[in-house]
Protein backbone atom coordinates (compact mmCIF):
# COMPACT_ATOMS: atom_id res chain seq x y z
CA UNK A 1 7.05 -0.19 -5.93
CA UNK A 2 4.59 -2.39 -5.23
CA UNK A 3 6.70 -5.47 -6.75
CA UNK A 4 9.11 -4.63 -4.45
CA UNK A 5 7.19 -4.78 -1.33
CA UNK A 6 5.26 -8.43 -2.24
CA UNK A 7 8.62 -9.86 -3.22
CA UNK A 8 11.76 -8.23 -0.91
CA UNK A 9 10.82 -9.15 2.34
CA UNK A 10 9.02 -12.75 1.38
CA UNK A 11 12.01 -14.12 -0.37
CA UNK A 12 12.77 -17.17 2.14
CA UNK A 13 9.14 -17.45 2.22
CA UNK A 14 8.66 -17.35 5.99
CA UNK A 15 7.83 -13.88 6.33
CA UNK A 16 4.93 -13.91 3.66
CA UNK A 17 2.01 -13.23 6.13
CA UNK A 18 3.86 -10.92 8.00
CA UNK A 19 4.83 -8.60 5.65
CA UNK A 20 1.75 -8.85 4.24
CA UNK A 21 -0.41 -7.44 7.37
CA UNK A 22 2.81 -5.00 7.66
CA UNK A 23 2.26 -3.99 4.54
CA UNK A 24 -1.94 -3.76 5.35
CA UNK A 25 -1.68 -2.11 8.39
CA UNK A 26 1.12 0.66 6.96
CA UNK A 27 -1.58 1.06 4.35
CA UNK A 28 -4.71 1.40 6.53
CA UNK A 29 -2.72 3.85 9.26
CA UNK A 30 -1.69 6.41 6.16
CA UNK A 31 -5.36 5.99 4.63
CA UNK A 32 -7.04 7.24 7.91
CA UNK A 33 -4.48 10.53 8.31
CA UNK A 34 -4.82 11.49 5.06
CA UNK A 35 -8.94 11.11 4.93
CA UNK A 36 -8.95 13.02 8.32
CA UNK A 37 -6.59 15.78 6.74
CA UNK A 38 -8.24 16.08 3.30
CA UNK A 39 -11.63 16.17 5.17
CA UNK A 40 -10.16 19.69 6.81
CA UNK A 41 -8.67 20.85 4.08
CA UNK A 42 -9.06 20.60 0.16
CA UNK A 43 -5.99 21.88 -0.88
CA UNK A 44 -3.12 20.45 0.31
CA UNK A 45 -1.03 18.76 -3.47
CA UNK A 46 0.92 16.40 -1.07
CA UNK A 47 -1.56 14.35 0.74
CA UNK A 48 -3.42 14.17 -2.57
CA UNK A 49 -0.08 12.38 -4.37
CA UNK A 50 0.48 10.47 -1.46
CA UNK A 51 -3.06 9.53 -1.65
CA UNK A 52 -2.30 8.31 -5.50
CA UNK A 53 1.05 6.50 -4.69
CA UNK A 54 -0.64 4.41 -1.34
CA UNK A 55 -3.75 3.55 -4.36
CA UNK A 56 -1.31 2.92 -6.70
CA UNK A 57 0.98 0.41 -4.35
CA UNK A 58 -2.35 -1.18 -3.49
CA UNK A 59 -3.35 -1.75 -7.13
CA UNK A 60 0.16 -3.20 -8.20
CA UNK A 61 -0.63 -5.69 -5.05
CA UNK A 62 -3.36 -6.86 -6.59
CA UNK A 63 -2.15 -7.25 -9.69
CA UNK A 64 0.60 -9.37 -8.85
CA UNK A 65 -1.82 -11.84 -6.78
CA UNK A 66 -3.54 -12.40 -9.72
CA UNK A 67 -0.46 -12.94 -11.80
CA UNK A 68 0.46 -15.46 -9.19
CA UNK A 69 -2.98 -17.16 -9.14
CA UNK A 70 -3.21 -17.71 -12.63
């Protein structure tokens, strides 16, 4: 998933830094709603995967931006 959202919308090249901070800001909106939920309550499965996919998306990011550094 993460391929997908460092290459789709930055094809033409134009649109890098903005779908980059898109992509940041998405990330850091859904990070603060589900630390204020899980903070309540413990025991809620979904915000817990949700949790793992947004860590996961953020991982592949990085992974790619060192595969394009190197």
């Amino acid at each position: 998933m993460s391929t997908v959202f460092s290459t789709i919308p930055s094809q033409t090249g134009d649109w890098a830094i903005i779908a980059g901070s898109i992509i940041v800001a998405i990330n850091e909106i859904t990070s603060k709603n589900i630390y204020k939920y899980l903070r309540r309550n413990h025991k809620f499965l979904r915000l817990y995967v949700l949790n793992y996919i947004r860590i996961g998306i953020i991982y592949g990011l990085f992974v790619d931006a060192f595969k394009l550094g190197s």
